[in-house]
Structures are given as structure tokens and as C-alpha cells.
N, C-alpha and C. Protein backbone atom coordinates (compact mmCIF):
# COMPACT_ATOMS: atom_id res chain seq x y z
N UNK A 1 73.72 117.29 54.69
CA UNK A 1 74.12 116.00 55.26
C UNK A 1 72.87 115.21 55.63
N UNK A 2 72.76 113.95 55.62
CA UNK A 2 71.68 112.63 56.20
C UNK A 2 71.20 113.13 57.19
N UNK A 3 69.87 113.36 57.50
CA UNK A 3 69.50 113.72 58.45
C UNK A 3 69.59 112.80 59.85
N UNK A 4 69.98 111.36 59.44
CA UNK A 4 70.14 109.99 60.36
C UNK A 4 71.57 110.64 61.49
N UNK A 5 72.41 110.91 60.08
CA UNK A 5 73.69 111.06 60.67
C UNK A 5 74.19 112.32 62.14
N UNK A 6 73.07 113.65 61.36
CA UNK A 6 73.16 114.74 62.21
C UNK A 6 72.27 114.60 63.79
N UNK A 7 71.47 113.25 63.44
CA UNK A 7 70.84 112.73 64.70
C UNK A 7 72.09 112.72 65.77
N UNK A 8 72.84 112.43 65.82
CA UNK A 8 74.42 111.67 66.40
C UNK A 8 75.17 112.53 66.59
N UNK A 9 74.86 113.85 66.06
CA UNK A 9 76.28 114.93 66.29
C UNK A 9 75.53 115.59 67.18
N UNK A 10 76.09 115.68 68.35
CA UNK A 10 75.51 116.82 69.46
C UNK A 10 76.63 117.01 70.50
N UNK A 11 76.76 117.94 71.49
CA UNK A 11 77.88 118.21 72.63
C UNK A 11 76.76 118.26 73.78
N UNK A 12 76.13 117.61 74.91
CA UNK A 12 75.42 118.16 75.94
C UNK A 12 76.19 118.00 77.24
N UNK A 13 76.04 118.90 78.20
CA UNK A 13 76.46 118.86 79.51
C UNK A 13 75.70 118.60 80.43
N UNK A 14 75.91 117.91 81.73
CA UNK A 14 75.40 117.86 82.40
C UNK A 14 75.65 118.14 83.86
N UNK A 15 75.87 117.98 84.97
CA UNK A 15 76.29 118.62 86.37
C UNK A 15 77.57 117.78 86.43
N UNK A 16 78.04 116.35 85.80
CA UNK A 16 79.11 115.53 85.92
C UNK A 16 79.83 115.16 84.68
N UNK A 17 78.99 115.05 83.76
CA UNK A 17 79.36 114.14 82.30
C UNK A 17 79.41 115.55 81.49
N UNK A 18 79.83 115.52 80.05
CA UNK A 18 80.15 115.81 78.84
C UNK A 18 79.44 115.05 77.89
N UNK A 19 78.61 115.12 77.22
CA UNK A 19 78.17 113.78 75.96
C UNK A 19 78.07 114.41 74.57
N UNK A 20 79.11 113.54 73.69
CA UNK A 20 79.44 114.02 72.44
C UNK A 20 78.51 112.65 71.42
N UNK A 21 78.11 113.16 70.71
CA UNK A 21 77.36 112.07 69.59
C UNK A 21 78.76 111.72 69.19
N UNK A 22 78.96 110.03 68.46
CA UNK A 22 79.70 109.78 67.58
C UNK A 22 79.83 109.75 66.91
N UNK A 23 78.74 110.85 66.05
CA UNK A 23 79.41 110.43 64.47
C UNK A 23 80.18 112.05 64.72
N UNK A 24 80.34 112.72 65.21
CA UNK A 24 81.73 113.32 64.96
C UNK A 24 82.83 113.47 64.36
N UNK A 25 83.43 114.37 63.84
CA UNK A 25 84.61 113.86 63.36
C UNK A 25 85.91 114.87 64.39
N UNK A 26 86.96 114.66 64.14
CA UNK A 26 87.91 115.38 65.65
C UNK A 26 87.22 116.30 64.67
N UNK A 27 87.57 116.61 63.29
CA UNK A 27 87.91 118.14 62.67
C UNK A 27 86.41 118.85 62.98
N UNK A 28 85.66 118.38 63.47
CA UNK A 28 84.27 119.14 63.68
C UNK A 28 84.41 119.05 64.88
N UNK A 29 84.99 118.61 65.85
CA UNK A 29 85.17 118.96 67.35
C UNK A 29 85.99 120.01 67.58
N UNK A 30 87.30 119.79 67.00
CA UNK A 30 87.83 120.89 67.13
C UNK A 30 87.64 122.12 66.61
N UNK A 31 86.92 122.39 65.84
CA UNK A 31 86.17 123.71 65.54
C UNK A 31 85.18 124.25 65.92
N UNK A 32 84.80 123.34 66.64
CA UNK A 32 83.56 123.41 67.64
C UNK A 32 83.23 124.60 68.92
N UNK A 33 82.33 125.41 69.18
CA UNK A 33 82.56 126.34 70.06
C UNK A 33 81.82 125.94 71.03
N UNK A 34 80.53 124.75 71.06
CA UNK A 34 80.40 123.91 72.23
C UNK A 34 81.06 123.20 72.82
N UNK A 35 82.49 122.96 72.02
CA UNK A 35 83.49 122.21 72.81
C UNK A 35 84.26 122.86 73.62
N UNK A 36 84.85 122.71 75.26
CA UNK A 36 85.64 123.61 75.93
C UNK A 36 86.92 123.38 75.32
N UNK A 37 87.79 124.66 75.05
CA UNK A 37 89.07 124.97 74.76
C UNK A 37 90.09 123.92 75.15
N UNK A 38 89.92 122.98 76.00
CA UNK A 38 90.25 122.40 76.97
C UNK A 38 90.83 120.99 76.39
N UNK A 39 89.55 120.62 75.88
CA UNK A 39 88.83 119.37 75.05
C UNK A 39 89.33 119.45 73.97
N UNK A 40 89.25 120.69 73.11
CA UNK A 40 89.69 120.44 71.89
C UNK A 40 91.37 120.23 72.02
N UNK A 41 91.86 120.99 72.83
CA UNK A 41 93.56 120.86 72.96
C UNK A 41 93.81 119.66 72.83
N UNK A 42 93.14 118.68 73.89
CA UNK A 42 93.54 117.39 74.35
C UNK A 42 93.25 116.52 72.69
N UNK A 43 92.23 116.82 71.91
CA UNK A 43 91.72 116.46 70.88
C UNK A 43 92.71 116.69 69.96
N UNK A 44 93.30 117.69 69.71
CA UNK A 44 94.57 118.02 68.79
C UNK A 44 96.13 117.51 69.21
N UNK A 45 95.94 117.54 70.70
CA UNK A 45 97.26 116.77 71.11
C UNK A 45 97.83 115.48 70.72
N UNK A 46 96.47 115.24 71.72
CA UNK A 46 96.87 113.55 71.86
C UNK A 46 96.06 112.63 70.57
N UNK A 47 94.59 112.63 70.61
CA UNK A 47 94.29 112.23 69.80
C UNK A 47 94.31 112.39 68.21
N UNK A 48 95.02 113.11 67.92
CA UNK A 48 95.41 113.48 66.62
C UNK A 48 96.90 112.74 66.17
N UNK A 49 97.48 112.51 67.15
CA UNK A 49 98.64 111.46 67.08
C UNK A 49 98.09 110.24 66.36
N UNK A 50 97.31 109.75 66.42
CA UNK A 50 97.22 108.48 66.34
C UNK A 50 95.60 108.36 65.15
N UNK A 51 94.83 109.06 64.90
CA UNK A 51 94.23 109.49 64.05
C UNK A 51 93.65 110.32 62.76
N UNK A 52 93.25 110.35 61.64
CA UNK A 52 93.27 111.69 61.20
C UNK A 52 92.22 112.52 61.77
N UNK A 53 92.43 113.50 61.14
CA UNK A 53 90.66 114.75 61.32
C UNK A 53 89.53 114.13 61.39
N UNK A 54 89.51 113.32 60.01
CA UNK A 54 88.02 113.18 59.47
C UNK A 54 87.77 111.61 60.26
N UNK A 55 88.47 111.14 61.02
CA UNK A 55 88.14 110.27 62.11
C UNK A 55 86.88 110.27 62.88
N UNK A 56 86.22 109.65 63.29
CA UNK A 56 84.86 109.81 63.57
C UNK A 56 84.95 109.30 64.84
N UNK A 57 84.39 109.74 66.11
CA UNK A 57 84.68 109.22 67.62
C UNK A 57 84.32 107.67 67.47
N UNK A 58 82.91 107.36 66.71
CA UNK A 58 82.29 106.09 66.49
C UNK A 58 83.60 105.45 65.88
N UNK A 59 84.59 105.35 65.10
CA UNK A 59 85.35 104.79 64.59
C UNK A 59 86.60 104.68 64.95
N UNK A 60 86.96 105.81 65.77
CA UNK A 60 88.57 105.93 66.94
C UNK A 60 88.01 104.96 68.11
N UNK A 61 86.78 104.55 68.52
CA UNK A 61 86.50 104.09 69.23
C UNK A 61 85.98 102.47 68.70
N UNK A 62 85.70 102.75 67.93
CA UNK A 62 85.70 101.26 67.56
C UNK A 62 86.74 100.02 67.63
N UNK A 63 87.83 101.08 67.00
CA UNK A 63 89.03 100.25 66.84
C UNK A 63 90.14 100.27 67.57
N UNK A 64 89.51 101.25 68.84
CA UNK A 64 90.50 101.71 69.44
C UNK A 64 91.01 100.20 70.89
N UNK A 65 92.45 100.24 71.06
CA UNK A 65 92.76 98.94 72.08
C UNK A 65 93.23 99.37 73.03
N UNK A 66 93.31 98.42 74.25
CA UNK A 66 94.02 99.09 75.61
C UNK A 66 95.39 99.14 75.15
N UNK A 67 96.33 99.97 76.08
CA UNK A 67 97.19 100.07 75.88
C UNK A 67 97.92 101.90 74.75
N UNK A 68 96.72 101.92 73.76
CA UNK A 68 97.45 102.93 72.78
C UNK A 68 97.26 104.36 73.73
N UNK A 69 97.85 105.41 73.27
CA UNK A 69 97.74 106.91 73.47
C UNK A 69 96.55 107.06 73.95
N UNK A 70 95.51 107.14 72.91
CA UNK A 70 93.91 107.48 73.05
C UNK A 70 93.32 107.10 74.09
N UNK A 71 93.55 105.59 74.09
CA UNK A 71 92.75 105.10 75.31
C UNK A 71 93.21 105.51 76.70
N UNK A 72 94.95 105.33 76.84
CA UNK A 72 95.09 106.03 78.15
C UNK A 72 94.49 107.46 78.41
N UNK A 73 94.33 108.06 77.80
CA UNK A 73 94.04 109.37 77.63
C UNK A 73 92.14 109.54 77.80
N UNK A 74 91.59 109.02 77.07
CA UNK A 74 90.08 108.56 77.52
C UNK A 74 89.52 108.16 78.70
N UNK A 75 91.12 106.95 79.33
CA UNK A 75 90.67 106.69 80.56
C UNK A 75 91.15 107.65 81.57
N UNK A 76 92.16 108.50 81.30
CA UNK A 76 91.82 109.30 82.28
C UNK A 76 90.91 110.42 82.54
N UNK A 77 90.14 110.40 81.58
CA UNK A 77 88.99 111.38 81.31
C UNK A 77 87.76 110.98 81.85
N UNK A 78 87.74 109.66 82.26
CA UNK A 78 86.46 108.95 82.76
C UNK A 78 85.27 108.24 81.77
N UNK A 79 86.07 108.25 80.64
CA UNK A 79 85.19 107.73 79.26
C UNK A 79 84.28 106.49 79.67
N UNK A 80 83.30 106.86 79.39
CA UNK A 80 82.33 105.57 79.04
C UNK A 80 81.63 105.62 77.37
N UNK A 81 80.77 104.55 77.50
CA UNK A 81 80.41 105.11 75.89
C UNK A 81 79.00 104.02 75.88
N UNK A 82 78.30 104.58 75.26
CA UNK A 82 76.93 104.36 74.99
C UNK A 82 77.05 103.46 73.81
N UNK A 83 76.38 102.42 73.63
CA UNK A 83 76.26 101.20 72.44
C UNK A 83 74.91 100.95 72.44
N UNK A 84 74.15 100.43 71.61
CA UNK A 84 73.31 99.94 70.76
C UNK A 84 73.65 98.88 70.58
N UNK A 85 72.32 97.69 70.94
CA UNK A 85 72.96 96.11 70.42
C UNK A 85 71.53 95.65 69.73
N UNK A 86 71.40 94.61 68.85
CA UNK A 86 70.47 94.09 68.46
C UNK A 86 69.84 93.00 69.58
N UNK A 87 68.65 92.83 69.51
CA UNK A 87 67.61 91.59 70.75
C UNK A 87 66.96 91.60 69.66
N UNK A 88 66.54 90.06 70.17
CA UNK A 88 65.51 89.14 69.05
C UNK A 88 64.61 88.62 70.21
N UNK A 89 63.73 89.36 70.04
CA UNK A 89 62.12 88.64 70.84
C UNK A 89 61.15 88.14 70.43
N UNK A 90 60.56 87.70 70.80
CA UNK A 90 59.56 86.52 70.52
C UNK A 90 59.67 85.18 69.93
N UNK A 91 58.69 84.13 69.28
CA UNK A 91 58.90 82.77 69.13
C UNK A 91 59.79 82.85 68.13
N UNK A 92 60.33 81.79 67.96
CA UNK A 92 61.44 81.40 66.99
C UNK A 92 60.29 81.38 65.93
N UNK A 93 61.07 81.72 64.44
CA UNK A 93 60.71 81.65 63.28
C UNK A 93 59.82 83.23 63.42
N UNK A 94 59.15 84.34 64.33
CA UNK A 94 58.44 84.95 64.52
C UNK A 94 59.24 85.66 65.42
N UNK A 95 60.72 85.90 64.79
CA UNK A 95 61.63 86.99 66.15
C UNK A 95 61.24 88.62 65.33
N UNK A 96 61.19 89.55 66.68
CA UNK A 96 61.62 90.76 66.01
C UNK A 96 62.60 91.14 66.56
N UNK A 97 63.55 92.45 65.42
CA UNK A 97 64.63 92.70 65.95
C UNK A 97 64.28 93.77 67.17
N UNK A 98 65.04 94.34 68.18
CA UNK A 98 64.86 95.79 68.53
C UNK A 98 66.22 96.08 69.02
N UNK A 99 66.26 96.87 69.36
CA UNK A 99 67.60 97.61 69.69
C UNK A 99 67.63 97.59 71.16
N UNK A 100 68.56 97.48 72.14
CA UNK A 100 68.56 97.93 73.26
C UNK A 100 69.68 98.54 73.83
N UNK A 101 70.17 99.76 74.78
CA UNK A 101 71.56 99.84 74.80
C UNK A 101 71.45 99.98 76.16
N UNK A 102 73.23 100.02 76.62
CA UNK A 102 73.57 100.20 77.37
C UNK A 102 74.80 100.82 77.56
N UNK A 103 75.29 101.16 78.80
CA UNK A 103 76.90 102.09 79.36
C UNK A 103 78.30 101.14 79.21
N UNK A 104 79.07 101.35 78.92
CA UNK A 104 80.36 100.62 78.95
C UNK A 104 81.31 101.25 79.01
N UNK A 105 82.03 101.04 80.44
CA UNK A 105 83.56 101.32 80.56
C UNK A 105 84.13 101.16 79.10
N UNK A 106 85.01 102.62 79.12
CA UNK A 106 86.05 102.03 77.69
C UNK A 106 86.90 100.72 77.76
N UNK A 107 87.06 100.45 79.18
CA UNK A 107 87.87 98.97 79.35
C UNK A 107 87.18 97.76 78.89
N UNK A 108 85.94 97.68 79.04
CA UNK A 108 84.97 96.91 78.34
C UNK A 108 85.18 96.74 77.28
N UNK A 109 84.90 98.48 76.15
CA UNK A 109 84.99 97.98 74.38
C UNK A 109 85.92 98.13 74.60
N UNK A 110 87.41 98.34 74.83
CA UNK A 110 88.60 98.27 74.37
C UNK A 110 88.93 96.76 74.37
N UNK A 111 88.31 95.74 75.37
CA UNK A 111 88.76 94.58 75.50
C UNK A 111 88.19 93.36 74.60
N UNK A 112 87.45 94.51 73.64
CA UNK A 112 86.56 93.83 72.76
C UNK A 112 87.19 93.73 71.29
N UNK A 113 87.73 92.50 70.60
CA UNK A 113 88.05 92.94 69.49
C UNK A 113 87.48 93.57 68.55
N UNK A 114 87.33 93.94 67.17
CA UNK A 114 86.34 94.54 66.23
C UNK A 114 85.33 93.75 65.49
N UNK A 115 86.06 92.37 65.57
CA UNK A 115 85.67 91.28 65.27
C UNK A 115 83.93 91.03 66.38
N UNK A 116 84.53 91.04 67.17
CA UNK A 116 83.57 90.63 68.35
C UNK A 116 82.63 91.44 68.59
N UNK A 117 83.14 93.25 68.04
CA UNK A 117 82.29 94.33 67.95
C UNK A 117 80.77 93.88 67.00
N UNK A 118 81.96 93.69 65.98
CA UNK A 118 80.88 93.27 64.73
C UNK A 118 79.86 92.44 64.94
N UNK A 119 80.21 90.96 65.55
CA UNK A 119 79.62 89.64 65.72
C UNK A 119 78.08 90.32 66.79
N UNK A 120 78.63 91.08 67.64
CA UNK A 120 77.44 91.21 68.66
C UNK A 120 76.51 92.80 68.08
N UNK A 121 76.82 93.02 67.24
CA UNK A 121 76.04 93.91 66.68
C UNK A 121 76.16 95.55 67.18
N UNK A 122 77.52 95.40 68.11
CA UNK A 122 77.64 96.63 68.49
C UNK A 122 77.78 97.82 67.74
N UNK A 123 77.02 98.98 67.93
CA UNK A 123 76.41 100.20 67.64
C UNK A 123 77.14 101.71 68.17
N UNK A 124 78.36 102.12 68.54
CA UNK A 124 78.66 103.57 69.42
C UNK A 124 77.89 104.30 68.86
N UNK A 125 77.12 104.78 70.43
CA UNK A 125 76.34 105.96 69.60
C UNK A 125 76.87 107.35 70.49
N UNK A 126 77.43 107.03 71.51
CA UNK A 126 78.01 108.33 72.74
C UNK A 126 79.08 107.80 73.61
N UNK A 127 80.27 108.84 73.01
CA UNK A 127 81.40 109.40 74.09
C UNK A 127 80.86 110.29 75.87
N UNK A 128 81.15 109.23 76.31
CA UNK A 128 81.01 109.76 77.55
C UNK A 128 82.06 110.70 78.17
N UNK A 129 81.91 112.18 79.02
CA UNK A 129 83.31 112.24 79.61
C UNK A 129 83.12 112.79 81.18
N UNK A 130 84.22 112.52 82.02
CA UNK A 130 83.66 113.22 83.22
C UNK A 130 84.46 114.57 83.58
N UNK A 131 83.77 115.31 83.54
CA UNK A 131 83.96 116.80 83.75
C UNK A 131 85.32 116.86 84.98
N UNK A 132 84.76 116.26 86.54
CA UNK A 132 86.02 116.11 87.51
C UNK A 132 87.50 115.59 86.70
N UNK A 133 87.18 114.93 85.84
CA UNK A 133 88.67 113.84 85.64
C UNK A 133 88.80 115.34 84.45
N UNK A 134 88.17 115.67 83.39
CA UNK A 134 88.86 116.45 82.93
C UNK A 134 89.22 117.88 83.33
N UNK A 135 88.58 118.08 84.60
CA UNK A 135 89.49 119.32 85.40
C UNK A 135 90.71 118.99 85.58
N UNK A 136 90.85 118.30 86.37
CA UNK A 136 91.65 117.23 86.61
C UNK A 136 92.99 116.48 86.10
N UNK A 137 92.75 116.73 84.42
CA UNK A 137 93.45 116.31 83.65
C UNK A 137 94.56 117.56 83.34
N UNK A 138 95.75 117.20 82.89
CA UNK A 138 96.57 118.51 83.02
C UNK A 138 97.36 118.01 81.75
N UNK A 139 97.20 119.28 80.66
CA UNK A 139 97.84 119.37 79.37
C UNK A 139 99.60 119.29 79.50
């Protein structure tokens, strides 16, 4: 596989959060043995309703809107998600691009059309999750 792409696939923990790269797909989460038993259930439950396997978090999340299965389900998990946007610095005619990112409530991109995703150059690069909300959370 692209070595760009396997940049993006990772599971890390931390004392509060969960952080999954997005290029994921469920069917590589759920086979996953860095993923807790827990996670993948909820992954085969719920989010499999409304997606296939080879779904990619970057792309359930892209298109994903308030209101559906997933998202209620994300938000009760404490989802945030990491984006990448394009900045243009310096004089006009003499811009460079660079990248800069930042955190966003899923209520944020959910309230974002794909359209608008596109227009602003948005990038998912990380599923956020919070460990309390998914104790918390009950199958």
C-alpha cells in the first residue's frame, strides 16, 4: 500500500482520548486488535448500518450529517476530528500554500455541507474519541 496512505492508519491512546487515523476502513478496524472489543461492536452495530466495510472514517465522516445513526452515535462518544485546511501567505501574486489544522466538534463538520467541505479545502485526518463517554456508552 502508498506509503502516504499508511501515514493515516494508526489507533493511539491516551489518559482521555482514543485517536484513529482516517484513512481506515471499518473492515480494518474491526479486525483490528488495537481496537477495544468494545469499539469494534459499536463499529459493526451501528456504524455498519449505514455504511459499507471498505468505508473509510475520512469518508463516513465527510459525508456524514446531523441527525443520521452515526453521528448520534459519535456524539455520544465525544467525537472530535482533526482537519487540515489550506493558508495562503505572503504578497499577492507571491502566495505560498501551507497547511494548517485544527480540532472540530463533529457538530461543526456535520453542519458543514460537502460542498463547503470541498470549497474550504477541508482535509480529515483524525477521529477523535473520549474514552469516559465510551465507558459510558452502553451496547
Amino acid at each position: 500500500m502508498n506509503q502516504q496512505y499508511e501515514d493515516f492508519k494508526y489507533v493511539i491512546a491516551d489518559l482521555s482520548r482514543i485517536y484513529f487515523g482516517a484513512r481506515y476502513s471499518y473492515r480494518e478496524l474491526t479486525a483490528s486488535e488495537d481496537v477495544t472489543f468494545k469499539l469494534r461492536m459499536i463499529f459493526r452495530t451501528w456504524m455498519l448500518r449505514e455504511v459499507e466495510e471498505d468505508t473509510t472514517l475520512e469518508s463516513h465522516l465527510y459525508y456524514m450529517e446531523k441527525g443520521s445513526l452515526s453521528y448520534d452515535v459519535f456524539h455520544q462518544l465525544g467525537a472530535k476530528v482533526r482537519v487540515s485546511y489550506p493558508v495562503y501567505r505572503g504578497l499577492p501574486g507571491r502566495q505560498e500554500k501551507v497547511y494548517s489544522e485544527k480540532i472540530l466538534f463533529l457538530s461543526e463538520l456535520a453542519a458543514m455541507t460537502p460542498e463547503e467541505k470541498t470549497k474550504k479545502g477541508l482535509l480529515i485526518r483524525e477521529l477523535q474519541i473520549s474514552k469516559l463517554r465510551l465507558m459510558q456508552f452502553a451496547l
